[in-house]
N, C-alpha and C. Protein backbone atom coordinates (compact mmCIF):
# COMPACT_ATOMS: atom_id res chain seq x y z
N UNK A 1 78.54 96.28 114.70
CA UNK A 1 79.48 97.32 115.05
C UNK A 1 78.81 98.67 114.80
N UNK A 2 78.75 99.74 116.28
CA UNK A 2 78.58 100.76 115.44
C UNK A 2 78.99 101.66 114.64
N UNK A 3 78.24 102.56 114.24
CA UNK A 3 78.92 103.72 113.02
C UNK A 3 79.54 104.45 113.95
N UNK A 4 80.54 104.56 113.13
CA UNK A 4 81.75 105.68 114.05
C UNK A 4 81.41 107.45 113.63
N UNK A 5 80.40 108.50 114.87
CA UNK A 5 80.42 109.62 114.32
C UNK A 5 81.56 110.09 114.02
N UNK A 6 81.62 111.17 112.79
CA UNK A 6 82.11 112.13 112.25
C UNK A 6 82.05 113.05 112.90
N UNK A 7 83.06 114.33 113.04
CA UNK A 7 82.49 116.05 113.03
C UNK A 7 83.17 116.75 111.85
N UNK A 8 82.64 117.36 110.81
CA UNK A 8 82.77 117.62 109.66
C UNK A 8 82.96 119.48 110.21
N UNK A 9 84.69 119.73 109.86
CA UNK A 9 84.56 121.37 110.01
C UNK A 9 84.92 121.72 108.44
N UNK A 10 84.04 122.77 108.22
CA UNK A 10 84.40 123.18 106.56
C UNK A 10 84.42 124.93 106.05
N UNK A 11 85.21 124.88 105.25
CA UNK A 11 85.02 126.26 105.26
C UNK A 11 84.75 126.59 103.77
N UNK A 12 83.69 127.54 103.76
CA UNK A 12 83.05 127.65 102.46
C UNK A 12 83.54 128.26 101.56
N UNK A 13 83.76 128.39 100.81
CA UNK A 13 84.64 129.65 99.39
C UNK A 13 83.44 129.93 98.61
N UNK A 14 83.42 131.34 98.76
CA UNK A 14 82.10 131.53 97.30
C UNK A 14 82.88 132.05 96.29
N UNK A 15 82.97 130.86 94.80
CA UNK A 15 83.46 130.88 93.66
C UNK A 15 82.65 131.90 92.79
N UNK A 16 83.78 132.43 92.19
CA UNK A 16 83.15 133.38 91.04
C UNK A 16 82.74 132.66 90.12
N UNK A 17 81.64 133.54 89.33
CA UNK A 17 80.20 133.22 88.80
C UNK A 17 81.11 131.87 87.95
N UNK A 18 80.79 131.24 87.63
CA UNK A 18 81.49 130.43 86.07
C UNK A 18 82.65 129.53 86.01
N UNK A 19 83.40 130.20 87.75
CA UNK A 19 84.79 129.22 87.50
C UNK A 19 85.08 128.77 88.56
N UNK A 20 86.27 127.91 88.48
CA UNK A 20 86.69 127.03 89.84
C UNK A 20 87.33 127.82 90.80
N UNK A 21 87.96 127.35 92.02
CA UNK A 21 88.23 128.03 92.77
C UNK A 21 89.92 128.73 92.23
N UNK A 22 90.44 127.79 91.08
CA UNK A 22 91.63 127.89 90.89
C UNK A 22 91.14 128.56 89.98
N UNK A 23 90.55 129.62 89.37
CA UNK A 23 90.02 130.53 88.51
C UNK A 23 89.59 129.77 86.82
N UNK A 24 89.70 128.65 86.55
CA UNK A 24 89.22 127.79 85.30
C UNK A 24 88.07 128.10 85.04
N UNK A 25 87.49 127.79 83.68
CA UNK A 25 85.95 127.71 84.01
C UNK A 25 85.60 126.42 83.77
N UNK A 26 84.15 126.43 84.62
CA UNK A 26 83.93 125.46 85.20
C UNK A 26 82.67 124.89 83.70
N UNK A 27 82.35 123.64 83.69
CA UNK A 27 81.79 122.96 82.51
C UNK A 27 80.41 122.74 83.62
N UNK A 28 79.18 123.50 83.03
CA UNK A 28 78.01 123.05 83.66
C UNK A 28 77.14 122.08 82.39
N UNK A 29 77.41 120.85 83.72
CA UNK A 29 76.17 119.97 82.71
C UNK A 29 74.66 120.13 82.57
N UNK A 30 74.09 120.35 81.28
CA UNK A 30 72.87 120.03 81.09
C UNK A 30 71.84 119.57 81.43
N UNK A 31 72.04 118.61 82.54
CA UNK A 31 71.27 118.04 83.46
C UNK A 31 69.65 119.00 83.91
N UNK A 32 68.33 118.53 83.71
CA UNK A 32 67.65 118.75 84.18
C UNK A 32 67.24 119.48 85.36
N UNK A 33 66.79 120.27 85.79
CA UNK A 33 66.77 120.65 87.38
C UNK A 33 65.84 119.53 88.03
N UNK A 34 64.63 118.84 87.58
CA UNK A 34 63.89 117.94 88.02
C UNK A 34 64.47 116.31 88.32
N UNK A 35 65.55 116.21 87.53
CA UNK A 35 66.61 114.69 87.95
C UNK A 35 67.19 115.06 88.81
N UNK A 36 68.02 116.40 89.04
CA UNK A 36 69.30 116.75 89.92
C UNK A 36 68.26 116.51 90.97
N UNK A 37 66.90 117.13 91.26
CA UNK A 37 65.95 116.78 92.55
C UNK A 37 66.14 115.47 92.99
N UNK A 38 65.85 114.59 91.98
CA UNK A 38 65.16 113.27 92.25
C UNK A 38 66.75 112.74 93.26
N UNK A 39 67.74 112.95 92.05
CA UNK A 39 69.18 112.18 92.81
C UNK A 39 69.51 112.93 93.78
N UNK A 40 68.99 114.16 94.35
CA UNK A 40 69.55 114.50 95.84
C UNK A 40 68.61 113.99 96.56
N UNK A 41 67.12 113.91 96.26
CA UNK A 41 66.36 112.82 97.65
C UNK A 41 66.99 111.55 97.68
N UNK A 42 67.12 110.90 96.66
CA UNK A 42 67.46 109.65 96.67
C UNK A 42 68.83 110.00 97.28
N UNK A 43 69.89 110.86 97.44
CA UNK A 43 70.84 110.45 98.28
C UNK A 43 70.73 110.82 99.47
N UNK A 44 70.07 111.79 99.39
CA UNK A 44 69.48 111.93 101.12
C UNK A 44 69.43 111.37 102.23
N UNK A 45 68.77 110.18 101.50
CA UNK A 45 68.42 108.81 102.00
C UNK A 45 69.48 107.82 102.99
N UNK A 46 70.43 108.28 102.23
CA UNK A 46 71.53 107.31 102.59
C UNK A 46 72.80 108.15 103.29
N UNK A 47 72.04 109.54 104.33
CA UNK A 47 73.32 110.15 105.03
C UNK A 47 72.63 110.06 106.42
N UNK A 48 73.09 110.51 107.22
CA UNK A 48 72.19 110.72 108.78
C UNK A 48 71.94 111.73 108.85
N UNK A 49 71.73 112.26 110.32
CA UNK A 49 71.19 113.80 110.66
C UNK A 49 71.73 114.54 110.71
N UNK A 50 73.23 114.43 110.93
CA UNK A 50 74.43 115.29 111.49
C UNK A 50 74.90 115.98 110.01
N UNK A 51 75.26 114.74 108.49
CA UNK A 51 75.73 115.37 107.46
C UNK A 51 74.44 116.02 106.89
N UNK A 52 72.97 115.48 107.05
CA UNK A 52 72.19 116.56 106.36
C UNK A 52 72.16 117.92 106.97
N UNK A 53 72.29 117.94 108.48
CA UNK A 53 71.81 119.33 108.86
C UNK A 53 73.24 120.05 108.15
N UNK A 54 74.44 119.44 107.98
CA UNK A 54 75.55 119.91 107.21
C UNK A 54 75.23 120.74 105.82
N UNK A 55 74.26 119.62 105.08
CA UNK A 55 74.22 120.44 103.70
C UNK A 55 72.69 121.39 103.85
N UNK A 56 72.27 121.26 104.94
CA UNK A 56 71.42 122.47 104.78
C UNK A 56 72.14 123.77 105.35
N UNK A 57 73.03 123.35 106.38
CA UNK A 57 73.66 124.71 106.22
C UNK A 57 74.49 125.67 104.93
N UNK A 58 74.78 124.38 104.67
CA UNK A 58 75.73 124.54 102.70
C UNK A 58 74.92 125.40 102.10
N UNK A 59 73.49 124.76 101.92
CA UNK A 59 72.13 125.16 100.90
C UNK A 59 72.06 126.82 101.40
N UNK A 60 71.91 126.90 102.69
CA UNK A 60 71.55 128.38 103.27
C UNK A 60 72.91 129.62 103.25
N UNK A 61 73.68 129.03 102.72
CA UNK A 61 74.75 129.56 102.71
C UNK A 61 74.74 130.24 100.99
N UNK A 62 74.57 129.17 100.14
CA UNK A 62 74.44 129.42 98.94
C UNK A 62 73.21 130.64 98.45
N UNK A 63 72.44 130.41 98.92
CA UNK A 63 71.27 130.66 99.03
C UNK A 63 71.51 132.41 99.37
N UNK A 64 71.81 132.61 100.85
CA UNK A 64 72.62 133.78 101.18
C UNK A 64 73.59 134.75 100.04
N UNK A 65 74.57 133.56 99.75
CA UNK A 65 76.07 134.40 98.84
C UNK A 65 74.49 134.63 97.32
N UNK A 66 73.99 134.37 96.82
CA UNK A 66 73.01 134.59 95.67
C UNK A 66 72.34 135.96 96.26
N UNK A 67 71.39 136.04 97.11
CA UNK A 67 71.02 137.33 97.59
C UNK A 67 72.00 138.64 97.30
N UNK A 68 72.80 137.99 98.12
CA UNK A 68 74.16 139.24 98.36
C UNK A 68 74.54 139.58 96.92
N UNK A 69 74.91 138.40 95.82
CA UNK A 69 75.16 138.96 95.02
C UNK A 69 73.88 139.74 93.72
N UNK A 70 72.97 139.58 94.47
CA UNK A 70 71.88 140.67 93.57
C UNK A 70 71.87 141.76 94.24
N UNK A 71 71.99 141.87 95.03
CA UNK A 71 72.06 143.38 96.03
C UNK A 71 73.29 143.71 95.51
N UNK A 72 74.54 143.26 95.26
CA UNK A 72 75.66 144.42 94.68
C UNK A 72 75.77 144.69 93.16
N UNK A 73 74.85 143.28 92.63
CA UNK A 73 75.11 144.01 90.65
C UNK A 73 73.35 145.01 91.02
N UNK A 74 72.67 145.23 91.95
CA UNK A 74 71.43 146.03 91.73
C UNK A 74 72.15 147.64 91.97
N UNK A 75 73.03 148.15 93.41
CA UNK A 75 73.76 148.36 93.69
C UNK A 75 75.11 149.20 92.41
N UNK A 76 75.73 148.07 92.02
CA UNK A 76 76.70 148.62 90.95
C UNK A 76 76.01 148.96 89.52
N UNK A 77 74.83 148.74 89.30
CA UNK A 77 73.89 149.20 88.75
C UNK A 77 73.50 150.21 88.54
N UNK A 78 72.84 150.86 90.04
CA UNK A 78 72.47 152.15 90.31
C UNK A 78 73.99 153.05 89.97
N UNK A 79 75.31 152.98 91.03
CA UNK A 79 76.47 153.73 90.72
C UNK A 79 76.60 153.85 89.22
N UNK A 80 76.22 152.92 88.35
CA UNK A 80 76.45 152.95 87.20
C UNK A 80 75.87 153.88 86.01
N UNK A 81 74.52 153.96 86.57
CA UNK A 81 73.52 154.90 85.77
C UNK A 81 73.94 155.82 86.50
N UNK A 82 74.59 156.53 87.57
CA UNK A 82 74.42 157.72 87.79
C UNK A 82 75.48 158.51 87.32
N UNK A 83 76.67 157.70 87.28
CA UNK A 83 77.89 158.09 85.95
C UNK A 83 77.26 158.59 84.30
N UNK A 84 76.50 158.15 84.32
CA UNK A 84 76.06 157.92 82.68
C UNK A 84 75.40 158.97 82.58
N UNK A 85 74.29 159.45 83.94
CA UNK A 85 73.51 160.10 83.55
C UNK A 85 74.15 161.77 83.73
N UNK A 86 75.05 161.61 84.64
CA UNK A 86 75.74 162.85 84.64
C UNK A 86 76.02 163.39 85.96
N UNK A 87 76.66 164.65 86.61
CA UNK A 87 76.54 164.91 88.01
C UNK A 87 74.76 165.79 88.33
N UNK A 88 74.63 165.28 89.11
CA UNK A 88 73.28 165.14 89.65
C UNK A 88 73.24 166.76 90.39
N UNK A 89 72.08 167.63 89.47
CA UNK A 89 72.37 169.10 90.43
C UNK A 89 71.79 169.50 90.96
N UNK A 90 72.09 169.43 92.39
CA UNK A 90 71.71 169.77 93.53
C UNK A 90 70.96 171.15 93.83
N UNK A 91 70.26 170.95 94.77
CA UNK A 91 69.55 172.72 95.41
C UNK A 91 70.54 173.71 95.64
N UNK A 92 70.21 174.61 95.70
CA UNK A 92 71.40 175.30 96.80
C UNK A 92 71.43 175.35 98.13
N UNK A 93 72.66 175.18 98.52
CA UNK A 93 72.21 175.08 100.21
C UNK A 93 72.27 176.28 100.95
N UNK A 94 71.27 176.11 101.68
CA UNK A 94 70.54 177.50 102.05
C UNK A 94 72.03 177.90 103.11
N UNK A 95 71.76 179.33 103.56
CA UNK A 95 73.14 179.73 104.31
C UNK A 95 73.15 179.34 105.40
N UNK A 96 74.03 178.92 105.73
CA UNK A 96 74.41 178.82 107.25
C UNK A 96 73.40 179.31 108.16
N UNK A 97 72.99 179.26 109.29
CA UNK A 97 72.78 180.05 110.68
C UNK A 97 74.06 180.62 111.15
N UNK A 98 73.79 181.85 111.37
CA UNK A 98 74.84 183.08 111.95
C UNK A 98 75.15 181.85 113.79
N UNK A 99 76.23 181.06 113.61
CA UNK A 99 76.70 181.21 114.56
C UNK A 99 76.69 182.19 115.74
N UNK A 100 76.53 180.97 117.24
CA UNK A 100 76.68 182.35 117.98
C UNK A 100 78.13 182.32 119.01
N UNK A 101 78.01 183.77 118.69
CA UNK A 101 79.35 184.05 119.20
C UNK A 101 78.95 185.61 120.20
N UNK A 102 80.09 185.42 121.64
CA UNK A 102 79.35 186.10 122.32
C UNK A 102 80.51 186.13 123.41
N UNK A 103 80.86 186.74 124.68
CA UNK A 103 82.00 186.74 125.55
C UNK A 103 81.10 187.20 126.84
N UNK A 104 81.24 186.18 127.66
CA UNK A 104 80.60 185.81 128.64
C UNK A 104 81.19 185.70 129.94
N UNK A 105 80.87 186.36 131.30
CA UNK A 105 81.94 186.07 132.43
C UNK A 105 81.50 184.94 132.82
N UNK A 106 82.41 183.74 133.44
CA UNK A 106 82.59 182.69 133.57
C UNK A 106 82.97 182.33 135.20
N UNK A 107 81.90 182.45 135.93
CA UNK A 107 82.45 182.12 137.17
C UNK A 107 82.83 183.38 138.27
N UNK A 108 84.05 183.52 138.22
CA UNK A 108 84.40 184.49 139.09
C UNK A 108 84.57 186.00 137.90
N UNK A 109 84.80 186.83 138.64
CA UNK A 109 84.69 188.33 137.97
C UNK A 109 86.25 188.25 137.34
N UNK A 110 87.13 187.52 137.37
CA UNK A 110 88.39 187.49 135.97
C UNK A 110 88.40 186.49 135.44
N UNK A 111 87.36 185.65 135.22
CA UNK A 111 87.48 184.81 134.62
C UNK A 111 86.35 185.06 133.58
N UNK A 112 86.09 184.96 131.94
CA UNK A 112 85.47 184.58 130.87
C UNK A 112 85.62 183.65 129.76
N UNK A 113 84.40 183.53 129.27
CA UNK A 113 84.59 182.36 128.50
C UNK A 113 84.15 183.42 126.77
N UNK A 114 84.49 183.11 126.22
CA UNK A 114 84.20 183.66 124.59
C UNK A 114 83.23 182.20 123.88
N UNK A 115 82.66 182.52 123.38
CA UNK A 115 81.26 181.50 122.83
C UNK A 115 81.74 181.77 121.01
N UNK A 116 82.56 180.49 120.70
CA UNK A 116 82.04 180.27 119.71
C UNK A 116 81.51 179.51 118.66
N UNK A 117 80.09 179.20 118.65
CA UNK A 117 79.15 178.31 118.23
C UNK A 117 79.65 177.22 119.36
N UNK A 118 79.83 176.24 119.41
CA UNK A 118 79.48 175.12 120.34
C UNK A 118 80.88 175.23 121.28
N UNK A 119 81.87 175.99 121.17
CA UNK A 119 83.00 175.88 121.72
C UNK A 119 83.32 177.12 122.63
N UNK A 120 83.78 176.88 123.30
CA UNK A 120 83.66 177.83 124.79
C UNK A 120 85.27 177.64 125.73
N UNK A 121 85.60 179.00 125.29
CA UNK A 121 87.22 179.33 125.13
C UNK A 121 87.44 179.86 126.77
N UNK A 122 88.42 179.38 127.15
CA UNK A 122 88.69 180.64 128.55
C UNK A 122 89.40 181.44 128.47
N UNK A 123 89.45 182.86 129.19
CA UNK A 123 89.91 183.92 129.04
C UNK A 123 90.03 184.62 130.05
N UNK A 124 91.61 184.87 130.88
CA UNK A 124 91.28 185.49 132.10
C UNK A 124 91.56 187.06 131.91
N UNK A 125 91.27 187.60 132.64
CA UNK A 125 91.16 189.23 132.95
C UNK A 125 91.91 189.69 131.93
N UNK A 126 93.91 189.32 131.91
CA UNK A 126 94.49 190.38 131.48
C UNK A 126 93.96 189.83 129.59
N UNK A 127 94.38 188.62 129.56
CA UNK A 127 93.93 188.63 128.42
C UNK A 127 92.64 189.31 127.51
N UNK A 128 91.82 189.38 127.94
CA UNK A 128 90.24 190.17 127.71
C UNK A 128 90.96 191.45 127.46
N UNK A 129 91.46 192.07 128.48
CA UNK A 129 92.08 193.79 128.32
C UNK A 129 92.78 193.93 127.27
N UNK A 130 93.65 192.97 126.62
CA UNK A 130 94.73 192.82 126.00
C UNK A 130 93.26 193.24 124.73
N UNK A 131 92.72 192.16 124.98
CA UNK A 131 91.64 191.91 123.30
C UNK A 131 90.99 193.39 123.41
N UNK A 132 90.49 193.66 124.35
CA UNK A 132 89.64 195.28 124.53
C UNK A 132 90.68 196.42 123.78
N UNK A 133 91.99 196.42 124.24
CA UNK A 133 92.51 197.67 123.91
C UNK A 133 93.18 196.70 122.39
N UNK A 134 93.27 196.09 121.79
CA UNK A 134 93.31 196.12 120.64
C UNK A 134 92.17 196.43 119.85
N UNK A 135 90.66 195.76 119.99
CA UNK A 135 89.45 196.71 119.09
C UNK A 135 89.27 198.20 119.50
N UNK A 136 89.51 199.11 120.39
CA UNK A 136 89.80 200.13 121.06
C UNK A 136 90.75 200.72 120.16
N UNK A 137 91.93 200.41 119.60
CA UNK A 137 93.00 200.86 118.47
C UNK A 137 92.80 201.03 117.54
N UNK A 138 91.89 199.81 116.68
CA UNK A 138 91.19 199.16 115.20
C UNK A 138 90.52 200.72 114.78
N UNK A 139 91.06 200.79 113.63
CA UNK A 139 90.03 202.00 112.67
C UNK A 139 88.84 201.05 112.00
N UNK A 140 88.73 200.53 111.83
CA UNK A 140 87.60 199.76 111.81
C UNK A 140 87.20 198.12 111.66
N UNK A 141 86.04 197.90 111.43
CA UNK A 141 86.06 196.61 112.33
C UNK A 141 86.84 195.39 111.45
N UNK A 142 87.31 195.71 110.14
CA UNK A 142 88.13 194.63 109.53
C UNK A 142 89.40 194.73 109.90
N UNK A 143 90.08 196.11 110.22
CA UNK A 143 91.39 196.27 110.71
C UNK A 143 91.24 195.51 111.88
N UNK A 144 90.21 195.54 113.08
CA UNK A 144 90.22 194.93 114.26
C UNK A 144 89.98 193.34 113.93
N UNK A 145 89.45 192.64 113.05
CA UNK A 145 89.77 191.60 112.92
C UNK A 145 90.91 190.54 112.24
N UNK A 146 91.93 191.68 111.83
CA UNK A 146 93.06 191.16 111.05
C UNK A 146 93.81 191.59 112.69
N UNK A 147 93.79 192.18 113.41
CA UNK A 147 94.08 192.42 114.58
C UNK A 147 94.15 191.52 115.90
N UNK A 148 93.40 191.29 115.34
CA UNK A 148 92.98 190.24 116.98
C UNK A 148 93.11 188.67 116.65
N UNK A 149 92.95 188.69 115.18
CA UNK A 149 93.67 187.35 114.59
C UNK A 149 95.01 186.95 114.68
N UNK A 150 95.63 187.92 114.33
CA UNK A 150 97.12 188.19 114.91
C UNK A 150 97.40 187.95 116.16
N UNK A 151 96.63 188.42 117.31
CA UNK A 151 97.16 188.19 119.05
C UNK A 151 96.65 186.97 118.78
N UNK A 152 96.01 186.73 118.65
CA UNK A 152 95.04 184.79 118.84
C UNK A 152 96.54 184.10 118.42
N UNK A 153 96.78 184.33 117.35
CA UNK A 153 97.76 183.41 116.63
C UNK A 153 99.11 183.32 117.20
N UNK A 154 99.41 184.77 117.61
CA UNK A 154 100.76 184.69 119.04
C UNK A 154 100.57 184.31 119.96
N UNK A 155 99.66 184.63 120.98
CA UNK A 155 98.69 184.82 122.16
C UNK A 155 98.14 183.16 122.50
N UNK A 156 97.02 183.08 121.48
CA UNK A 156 96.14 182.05 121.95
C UNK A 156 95.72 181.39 121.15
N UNK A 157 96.27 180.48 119.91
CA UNK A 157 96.73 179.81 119.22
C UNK A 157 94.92 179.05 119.07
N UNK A 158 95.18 178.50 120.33
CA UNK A 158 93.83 177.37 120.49
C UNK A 158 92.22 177.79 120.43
N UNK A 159 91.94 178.94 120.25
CA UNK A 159 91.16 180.03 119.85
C UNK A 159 90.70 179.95 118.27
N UNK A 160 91.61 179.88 117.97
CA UNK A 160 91.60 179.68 116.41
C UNK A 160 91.48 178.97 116.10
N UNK A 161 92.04 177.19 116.71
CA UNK A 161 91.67 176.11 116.22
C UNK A 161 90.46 175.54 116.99
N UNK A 162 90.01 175.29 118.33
CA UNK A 162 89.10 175.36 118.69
C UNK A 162 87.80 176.54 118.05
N UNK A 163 87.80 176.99 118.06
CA UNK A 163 86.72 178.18 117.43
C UNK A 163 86.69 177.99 115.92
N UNK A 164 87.42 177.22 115.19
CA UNK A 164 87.60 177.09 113.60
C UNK A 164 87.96 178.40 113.00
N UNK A 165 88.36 179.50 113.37
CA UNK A 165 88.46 180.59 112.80
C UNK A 165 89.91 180.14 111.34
N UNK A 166 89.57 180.27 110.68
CA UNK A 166 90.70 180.36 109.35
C UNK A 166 91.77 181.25 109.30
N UNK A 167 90.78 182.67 109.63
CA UNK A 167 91.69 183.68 108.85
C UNK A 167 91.23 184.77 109.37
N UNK A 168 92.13 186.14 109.22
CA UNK A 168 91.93 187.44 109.60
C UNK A 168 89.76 187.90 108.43
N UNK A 169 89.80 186.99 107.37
CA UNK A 169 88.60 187.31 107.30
C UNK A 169 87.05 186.71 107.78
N UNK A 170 87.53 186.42 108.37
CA UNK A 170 86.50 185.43 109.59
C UNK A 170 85.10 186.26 110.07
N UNK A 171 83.84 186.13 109.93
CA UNK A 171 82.80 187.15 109.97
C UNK A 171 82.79 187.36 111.52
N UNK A 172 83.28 186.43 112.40
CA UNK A 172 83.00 186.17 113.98
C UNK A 172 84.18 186.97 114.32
N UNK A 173 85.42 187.48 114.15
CA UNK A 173 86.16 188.25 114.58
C UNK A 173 85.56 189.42 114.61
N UNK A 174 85.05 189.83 113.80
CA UNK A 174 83.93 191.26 113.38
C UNK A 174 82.81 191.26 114.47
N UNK A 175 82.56 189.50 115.13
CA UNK A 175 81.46 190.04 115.99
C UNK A 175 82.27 190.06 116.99
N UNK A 176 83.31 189.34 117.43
CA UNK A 176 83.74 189.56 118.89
C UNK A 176 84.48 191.02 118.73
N UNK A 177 85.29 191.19 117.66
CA UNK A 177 85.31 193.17 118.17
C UNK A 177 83.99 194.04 118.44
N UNK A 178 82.75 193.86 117.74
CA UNK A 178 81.61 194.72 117.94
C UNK A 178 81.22 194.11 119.84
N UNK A 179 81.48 193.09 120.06
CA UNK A 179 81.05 192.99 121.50
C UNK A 179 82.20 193.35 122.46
N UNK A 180 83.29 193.48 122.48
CA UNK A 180 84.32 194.15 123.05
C UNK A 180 84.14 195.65 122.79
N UNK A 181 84.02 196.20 121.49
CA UNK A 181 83.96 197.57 121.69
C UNK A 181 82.44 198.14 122.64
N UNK A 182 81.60 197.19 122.54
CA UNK A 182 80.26 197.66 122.98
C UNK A 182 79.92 197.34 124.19
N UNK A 183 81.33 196.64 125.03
CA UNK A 183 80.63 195.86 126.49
C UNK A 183 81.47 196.22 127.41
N UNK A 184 82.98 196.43 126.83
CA UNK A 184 83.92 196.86 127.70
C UNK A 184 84.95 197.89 127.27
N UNK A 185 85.66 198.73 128.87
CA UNK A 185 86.37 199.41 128.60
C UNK A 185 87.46 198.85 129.32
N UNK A 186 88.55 199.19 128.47
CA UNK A 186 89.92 199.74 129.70
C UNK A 186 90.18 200.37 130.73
N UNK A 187 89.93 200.14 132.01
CA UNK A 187 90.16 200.66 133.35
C UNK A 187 91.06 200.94 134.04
């Protein structure tokens, strides 16, 4: 009669260090590592091809979860000494690059775009005039940027959040009034 194949589906649990899966600890016998050899060839012997290639996947599995777990106590290791040793002090970081910021016609002659750093705003005619005769008013260029922060924030909301501007003290409001007062007039 023949042997009736098996298909063996299993799913592996990697047990913490010492105990069972039901969290106990587990009793390791004394046993030799050179007998435990001898009695896995000798049972070797007596499985086919299908359950060994089984426990070599087992073996490579084990084998694997051991790696992994030296890479996270090497790992929780390092996090560990760096608590101990203290906060770690850094260079200073050098300043920024001056963003560029800049107001640019865009296409047709009422249409512009305002540049700031990677974001590129549109702006048609009346609006621009609107921004012109407010730095045109400004006694100077911080009044004109608490100024024009203000219309943005009634006006053109998305200016501010697109462009990242924060606040009336924003260094780029200071440049887009110096390029409005220096590029255009009211006509």
């Amino acid at each position: 009669m023949a042997r009736k194949k098996t298909t063996r589906k299993t799913v592996t649990v990697k047990k913490a260090a010492g105990k069972s899966p039901d969290g106990k600890p587990i009793q390791k016998k004394a046993a030799p590592i050179k007998s435990s050899r001898n009695e896995l060839i000798t049972l070797l012997d007596q499985l086919n091809g299908e359950e060994i290639n089984w426990l070599i996947t087992q073996a490579k599995t084990m084998v694997y979860n051991q790696k992994v777990d030296e890479v996270n106590k090497a790992a929780q290791n390092l996090v560990d000494s760096k608590k101990r040793s203290g906060p770690i002090k850094s260079k200073p970081k050098p300043s920024p690059a001056p963003e560029k910021v800049d107001i640019v016609q865009a296409g047709g002659p009422k249409n512009f775009n305002i540049l700031l750093g990677n974001a590129r705003l549109f702006l048609n005619l009346n609006e621009l005039k609107s921004m012109v005769k407010i730095a045109e008013a400004a006694d100077n260029p911080g009044d004109a940027a608490g100024r024009l922060f203000r219309w943005c924030r009634k006006e053109r909301n998305d200016i501010l959040i697109d462009g990242g501007i924060a606040g009336p003290s924003d260094s780029r409001l200071r440049l887009i009034f110096k390029i409005l007062k220096d590029r255009y007039t009211v006509g």
